[in-house]
N, C-alpha and C. Protein backbone atom coordinates (compact mmCIF):
# COMPACT_ATOMS: atom_id res chain seq x y z
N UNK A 1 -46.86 -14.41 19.76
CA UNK A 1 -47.59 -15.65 19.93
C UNK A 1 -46.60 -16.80 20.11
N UNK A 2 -47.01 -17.93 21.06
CA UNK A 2 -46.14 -19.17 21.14
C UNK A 2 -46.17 -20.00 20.04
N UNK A 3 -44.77 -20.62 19.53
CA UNK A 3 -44.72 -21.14 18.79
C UNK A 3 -45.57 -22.39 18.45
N UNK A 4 -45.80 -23.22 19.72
CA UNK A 4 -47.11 -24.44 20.24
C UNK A 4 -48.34 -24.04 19.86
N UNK A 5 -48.31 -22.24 20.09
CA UNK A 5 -50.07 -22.42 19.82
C UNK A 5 -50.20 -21.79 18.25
N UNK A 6 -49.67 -21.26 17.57
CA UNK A 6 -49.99 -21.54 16.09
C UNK A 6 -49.79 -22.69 15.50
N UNK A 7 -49.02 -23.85 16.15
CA UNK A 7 -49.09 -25.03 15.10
C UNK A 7 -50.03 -25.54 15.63
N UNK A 8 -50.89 -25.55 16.58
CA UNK A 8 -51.76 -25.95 17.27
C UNK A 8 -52.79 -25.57 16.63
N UNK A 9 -52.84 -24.18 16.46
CA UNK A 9 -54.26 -23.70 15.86
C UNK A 9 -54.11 -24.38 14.50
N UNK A 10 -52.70 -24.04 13.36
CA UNK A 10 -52.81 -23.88 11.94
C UNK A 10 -53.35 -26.07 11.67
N UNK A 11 -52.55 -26.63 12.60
CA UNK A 11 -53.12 -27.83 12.66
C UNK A 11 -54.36 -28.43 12.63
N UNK A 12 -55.10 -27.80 13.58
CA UNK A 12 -56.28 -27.99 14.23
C UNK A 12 -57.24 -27.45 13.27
N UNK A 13 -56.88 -26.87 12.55
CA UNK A 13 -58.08 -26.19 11.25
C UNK A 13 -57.79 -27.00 10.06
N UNK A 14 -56.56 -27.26 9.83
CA UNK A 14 -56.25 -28.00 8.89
C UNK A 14 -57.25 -29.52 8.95
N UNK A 15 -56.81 -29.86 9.98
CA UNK A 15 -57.68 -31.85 10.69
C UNK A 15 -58.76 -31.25 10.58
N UNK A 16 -59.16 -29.93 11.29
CA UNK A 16 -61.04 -30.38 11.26
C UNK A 16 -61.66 -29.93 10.03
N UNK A 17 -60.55 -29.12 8.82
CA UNK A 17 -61.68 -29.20 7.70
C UNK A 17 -61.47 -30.13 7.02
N UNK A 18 -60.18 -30.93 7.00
CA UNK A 18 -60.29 -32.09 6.01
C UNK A 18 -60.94 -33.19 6.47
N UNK A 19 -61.26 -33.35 8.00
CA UNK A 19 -62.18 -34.16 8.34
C UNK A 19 -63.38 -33.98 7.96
N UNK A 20 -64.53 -32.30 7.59
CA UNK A 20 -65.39 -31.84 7.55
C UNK A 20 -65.13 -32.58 5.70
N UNK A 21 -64.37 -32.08 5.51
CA UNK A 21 -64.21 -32.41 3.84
C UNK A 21 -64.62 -33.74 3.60
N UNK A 22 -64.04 -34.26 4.11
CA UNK A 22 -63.84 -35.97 3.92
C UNK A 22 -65.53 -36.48 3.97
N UNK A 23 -66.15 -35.91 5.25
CA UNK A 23 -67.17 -36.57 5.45
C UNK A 23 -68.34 -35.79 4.13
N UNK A 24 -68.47 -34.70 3.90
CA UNK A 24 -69.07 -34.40 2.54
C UNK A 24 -68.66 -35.11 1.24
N UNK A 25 -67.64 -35.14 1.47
CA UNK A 25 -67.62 -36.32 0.02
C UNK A 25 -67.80 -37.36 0.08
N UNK A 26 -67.90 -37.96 1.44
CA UNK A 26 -68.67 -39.80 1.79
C UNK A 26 -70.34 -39.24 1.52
N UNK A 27 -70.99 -38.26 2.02
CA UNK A 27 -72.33 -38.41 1.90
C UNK A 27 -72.73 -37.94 0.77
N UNK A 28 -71.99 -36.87 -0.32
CA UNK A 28 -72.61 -36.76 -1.73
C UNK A 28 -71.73 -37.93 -2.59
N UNK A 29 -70.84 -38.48 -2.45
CA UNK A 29 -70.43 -39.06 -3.57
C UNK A 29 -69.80 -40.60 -2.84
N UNK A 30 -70.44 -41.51 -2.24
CA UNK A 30 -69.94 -42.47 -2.00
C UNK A 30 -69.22 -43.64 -2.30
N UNK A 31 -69.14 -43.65 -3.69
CA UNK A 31 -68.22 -44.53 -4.44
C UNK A 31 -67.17 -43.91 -3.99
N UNK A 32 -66.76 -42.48 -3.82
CA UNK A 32 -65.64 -42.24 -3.90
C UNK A 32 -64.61 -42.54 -2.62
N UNK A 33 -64.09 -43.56 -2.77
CA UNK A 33 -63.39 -44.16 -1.45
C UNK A 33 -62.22 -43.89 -1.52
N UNK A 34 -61.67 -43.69 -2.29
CA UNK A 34 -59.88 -42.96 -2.10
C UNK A 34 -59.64 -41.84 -1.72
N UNK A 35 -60.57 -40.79 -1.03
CA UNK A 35 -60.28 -39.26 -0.75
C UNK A 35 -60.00 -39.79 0.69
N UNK A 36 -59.97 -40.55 1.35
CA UNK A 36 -59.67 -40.95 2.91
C UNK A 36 -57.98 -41.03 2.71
N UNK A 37 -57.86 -41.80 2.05
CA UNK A 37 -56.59 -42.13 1.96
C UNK A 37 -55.48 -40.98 1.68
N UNK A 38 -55.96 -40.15 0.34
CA UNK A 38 -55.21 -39.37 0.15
C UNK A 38 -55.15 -37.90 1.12
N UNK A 39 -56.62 -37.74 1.68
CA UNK A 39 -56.44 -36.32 2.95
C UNK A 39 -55.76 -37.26 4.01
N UNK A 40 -55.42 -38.65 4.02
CA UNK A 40 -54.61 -38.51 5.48
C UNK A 40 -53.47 -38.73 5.27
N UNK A 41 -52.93 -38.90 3.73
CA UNK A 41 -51.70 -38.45 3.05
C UNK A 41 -51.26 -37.10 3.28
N UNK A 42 -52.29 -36.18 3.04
CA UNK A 42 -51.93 -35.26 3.04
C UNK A 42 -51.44 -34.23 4.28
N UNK A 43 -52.60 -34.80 4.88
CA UNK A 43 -52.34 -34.09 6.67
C UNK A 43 -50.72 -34.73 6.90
N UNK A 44 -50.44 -36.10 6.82
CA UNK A 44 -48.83 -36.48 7.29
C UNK A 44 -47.92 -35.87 6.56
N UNK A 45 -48.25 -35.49 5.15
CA UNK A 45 -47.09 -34.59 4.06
C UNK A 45 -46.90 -33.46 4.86
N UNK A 46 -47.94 -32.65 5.24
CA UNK A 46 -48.40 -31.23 5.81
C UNK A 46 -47.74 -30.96 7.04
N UNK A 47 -47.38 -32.37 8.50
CA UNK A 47 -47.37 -32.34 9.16
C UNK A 47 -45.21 -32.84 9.14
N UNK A 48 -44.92 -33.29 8.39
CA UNK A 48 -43.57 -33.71 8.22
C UNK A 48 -42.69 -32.46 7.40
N UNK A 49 -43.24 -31.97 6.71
CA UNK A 49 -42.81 -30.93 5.89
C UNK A 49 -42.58 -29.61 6.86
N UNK A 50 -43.41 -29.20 7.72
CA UNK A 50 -43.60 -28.77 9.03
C UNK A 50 -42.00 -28.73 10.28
N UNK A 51 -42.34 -29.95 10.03
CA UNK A 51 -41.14 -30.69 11.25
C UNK A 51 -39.96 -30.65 11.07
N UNK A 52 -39.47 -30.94 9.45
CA UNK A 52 -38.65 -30.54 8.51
C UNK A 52 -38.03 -29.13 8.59
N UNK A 53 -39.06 -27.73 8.42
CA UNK A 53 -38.49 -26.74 8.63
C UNK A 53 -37.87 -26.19 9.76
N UNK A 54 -38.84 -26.53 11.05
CA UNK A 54 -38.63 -26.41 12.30
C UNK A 54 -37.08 -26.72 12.72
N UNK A 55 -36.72 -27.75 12.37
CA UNK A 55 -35.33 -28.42 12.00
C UNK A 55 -34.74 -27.77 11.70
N UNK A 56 -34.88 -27.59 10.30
CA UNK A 56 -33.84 -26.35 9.71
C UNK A 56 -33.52 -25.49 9.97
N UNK A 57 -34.98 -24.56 10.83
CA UNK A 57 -34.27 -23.26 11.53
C UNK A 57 -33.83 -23.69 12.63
N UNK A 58 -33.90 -24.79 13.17
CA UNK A 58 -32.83 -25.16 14.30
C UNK A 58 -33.54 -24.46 15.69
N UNK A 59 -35.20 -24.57 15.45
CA UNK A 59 -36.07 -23.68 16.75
C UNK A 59 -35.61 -24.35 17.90
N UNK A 60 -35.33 -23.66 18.95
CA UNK A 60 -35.36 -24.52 20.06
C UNK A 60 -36.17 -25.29 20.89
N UNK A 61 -36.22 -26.23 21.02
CA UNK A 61 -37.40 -27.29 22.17
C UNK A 61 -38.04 -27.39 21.18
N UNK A 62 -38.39 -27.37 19.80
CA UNK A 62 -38.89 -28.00 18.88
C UNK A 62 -39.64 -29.19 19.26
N UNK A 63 -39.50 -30.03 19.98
CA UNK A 63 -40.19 -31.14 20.53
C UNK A 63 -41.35 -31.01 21.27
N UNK A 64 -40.75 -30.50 22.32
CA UNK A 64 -41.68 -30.21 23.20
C UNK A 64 -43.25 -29.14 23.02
N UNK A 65 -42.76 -28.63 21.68
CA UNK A 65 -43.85 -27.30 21.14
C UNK A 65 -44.84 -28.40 20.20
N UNK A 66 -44.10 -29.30 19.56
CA UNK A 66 -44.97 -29.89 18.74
C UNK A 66 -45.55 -31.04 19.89
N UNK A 67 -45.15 -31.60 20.91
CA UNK A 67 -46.34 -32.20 21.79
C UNK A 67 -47.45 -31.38 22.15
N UNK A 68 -46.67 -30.43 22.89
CA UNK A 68 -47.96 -29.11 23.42
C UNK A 68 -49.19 -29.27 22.08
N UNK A 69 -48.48 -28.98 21.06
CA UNK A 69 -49.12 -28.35 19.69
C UNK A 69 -50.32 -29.42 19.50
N UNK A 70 -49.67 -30.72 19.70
CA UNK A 70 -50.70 -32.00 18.97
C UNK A 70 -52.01 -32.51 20.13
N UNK A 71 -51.27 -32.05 21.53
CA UNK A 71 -52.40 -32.49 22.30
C UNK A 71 -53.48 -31.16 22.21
N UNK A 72 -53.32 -30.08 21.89
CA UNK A 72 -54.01 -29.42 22.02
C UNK A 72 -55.07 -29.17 20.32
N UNK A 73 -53.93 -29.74 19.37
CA UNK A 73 -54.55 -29.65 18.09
C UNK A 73 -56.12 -30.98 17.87
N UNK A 74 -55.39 -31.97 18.56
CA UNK A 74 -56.89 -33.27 18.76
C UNK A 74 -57.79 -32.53 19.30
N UNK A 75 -58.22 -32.06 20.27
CA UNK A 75 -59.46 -31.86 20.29
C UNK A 75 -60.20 -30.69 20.00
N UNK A 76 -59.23 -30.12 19.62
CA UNK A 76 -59.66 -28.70 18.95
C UNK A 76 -60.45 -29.15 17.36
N UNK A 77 -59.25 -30.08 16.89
CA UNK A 77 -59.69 -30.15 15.18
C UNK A 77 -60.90 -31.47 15.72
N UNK A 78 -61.32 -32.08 16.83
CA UNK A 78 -62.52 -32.94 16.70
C UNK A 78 -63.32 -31.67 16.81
N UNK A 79 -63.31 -31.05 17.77
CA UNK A 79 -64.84 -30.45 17.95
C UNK A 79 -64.66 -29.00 16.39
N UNK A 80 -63.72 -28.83 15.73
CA UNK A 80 -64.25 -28.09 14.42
C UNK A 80 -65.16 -28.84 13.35
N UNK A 81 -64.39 -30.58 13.89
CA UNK A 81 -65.00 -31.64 12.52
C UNK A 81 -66.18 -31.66 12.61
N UNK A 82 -66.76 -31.90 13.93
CA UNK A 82 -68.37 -32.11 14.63
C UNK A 82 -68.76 -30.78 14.04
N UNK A 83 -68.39 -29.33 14.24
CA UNK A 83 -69.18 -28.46 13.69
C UNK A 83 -69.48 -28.12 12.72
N UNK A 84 -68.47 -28.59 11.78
CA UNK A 84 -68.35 -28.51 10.00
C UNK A 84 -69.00 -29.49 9.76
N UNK A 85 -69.11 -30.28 10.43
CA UNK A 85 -69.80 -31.53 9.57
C UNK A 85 -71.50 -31.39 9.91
N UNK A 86 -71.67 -30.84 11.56
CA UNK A 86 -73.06 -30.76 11.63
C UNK A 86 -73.53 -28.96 10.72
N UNK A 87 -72.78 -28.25 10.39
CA UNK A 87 -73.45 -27.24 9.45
C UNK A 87 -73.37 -27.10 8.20
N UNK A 88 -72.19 -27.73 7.78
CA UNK A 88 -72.04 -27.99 6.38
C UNK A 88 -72.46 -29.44 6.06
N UNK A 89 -72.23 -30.49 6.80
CA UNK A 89 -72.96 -31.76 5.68
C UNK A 89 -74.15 -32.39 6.01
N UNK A 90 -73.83 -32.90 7.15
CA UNK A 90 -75.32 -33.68 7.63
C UNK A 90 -76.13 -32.98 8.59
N UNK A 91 -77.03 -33.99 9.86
CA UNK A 91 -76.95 -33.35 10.81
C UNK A 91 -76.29 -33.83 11.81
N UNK A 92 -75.63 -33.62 11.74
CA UNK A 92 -74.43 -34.12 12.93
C UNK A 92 -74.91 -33.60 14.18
N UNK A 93 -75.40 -34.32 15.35
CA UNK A 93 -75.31 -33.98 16.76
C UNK A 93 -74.43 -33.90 17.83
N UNK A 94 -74.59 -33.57 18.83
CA UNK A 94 -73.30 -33.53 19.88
C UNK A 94 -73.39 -34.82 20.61
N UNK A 95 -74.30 -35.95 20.46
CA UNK A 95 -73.81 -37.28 20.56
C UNK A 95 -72.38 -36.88 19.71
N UNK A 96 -71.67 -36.62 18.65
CA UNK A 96 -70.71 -37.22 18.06
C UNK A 96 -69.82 -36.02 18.74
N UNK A 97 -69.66 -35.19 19.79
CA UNK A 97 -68.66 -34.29 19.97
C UNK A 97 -68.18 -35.47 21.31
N UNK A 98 -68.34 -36.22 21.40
CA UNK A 98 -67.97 -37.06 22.98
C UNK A 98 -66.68 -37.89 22.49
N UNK A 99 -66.94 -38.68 21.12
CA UNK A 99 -66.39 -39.03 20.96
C UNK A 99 -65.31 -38.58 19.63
N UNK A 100 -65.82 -37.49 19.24
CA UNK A 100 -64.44 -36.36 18.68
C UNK A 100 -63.77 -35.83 19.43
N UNK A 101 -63.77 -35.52 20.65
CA UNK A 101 -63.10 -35.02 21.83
C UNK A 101 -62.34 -36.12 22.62
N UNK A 102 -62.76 -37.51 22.30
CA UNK A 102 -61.85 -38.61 23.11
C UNK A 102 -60.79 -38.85 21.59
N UNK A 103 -61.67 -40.49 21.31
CA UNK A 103 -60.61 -41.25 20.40
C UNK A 103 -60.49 -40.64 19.29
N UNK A 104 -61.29 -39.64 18.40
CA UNK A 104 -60.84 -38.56 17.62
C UNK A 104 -59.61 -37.67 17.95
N UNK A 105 -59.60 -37.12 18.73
CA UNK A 105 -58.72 -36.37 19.68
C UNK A 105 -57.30 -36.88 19.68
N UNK A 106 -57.41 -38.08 20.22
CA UNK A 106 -55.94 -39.14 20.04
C UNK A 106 -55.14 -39.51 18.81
N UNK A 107 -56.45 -39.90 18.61
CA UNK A 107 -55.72 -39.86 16.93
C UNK A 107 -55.28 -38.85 16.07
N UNK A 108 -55.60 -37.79 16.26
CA UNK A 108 -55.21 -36.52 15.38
C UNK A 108 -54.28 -36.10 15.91
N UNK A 109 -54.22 -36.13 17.81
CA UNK A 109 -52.99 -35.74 17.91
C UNK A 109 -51.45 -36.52 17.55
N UNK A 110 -51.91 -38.11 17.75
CA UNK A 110 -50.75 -39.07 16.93
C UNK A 110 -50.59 -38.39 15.83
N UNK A 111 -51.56 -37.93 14.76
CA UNK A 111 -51.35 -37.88 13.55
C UNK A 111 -50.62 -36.27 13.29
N UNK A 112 -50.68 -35.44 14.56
CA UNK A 112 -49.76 -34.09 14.13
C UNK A 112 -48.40 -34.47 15.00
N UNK A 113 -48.13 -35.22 15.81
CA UNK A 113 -46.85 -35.29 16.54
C UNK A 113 -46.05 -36.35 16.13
N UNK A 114 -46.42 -37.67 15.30
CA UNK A 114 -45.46 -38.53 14.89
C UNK A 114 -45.33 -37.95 13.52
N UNK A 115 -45.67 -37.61 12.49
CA UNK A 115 -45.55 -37.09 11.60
C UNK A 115 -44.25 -36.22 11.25
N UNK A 116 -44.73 -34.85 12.38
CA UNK A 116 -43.63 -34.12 12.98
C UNK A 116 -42.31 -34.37 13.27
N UNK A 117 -42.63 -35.35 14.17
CA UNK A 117 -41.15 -35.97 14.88
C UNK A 117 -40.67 -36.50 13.40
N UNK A 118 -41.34 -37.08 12.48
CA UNK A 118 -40.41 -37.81 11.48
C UNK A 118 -39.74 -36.15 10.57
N UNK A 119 -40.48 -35.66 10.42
CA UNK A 119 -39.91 -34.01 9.66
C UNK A 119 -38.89 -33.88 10.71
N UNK A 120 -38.96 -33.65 11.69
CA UNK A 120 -37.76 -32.96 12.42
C UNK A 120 -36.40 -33.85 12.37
N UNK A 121 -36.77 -35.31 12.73
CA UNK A 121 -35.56 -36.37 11.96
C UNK A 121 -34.96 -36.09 10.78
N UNK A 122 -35.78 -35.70 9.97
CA UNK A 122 -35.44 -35.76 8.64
C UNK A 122 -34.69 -34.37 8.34
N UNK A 123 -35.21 -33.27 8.93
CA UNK A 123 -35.04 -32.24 9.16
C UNK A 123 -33.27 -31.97 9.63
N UNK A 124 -33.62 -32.61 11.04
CA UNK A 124 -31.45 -32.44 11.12
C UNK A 124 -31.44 -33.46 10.28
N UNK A 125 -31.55 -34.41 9.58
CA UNK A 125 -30.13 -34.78 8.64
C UNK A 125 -29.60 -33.96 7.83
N UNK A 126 -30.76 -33.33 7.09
CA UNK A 126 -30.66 -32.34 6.63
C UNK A 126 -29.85 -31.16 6.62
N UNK A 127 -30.31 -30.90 8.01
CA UNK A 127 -29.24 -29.44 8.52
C UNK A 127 -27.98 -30.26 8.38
N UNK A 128 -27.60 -31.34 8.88
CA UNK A 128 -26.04 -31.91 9.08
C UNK A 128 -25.16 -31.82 7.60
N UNK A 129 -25.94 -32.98 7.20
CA UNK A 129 -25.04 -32.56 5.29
C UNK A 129 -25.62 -31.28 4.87
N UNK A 130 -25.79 -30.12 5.51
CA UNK A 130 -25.60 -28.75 4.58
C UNK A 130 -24.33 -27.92 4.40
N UNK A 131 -23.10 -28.43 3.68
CA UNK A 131 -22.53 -27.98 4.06
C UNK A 131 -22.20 -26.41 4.13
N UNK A 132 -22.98 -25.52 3.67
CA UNK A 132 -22.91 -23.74 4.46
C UNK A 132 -23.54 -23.88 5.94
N UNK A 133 -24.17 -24.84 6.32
CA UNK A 133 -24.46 -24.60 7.63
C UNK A 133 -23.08 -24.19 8.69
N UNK A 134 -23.51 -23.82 9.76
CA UNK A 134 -22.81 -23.04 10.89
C UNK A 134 -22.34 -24.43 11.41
N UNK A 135 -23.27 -25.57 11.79
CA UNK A 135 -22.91 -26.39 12.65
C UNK A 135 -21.72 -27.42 11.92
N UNK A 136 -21.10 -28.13 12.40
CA UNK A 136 -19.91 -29.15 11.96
C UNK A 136 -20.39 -30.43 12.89
């Protein structure tokens, strides 16, 4: 399997259940307003930590797999959110897959490819001060 399309998929399930998540806990428990904050903490921890390893093993085109990965992870993880959300919480219609498939879409993929890019930054510094690493 390509390296693009499992972070693509493992991404894309990740965004559309914590999106599915998110929106069940706005409609049973609405006071609760800090679970937004912290699942999109978490997706960027998830998504840098990621980028980080990628780094470390020193994958090649690493970049270019995690663009592939993020444009394809947006609209994959909108149209899982639309389906989790229309069978598990409300009734969600496909009025809302138009626009999980556009500006949903964009945004999730910002949110798996800048993330990334910051893990993979972080990632070679990393590799650089190791000193058992191979590279000098």
């Amino acid at each position: 399997m390509r390296p693009w399309f499992v972070r693509a998929l493992w991404m894309g399930l990740l965004h559309g259940a914590v999106q599915t998540g998110v929106a069940a806990v706005g409609v049973r428990s609405p006071e609760a307003s800090s679970i937004r904050p912290i699942a999109l903490g978490l997706l960027i921890v998830a998504a840098v930590l990621w980028g980080a390893v990628d780094a470390l093993r020193e994958l090649d085109g690493r970049g270019m797999q995690w663009f592939i990965a993020s444009l394809i992870a947006g609209p994959f993880a909108g149209a899982l959110g639309v389906i989790g959300s229309a069978l598990l919480v409300d009734q969600t219609g496909q009025e809302a897959l138009w626009v999980a498939l556009t500006g949903g879409a964009a945004f999730t993929a910002l949110l798996v490819l800048a993330p990334a890019g910051l893990g993979m930054l972080l990632g070679g510094f990393l590799a650089k001060k190791d000193p058992a690493s191979p590279r000098s």
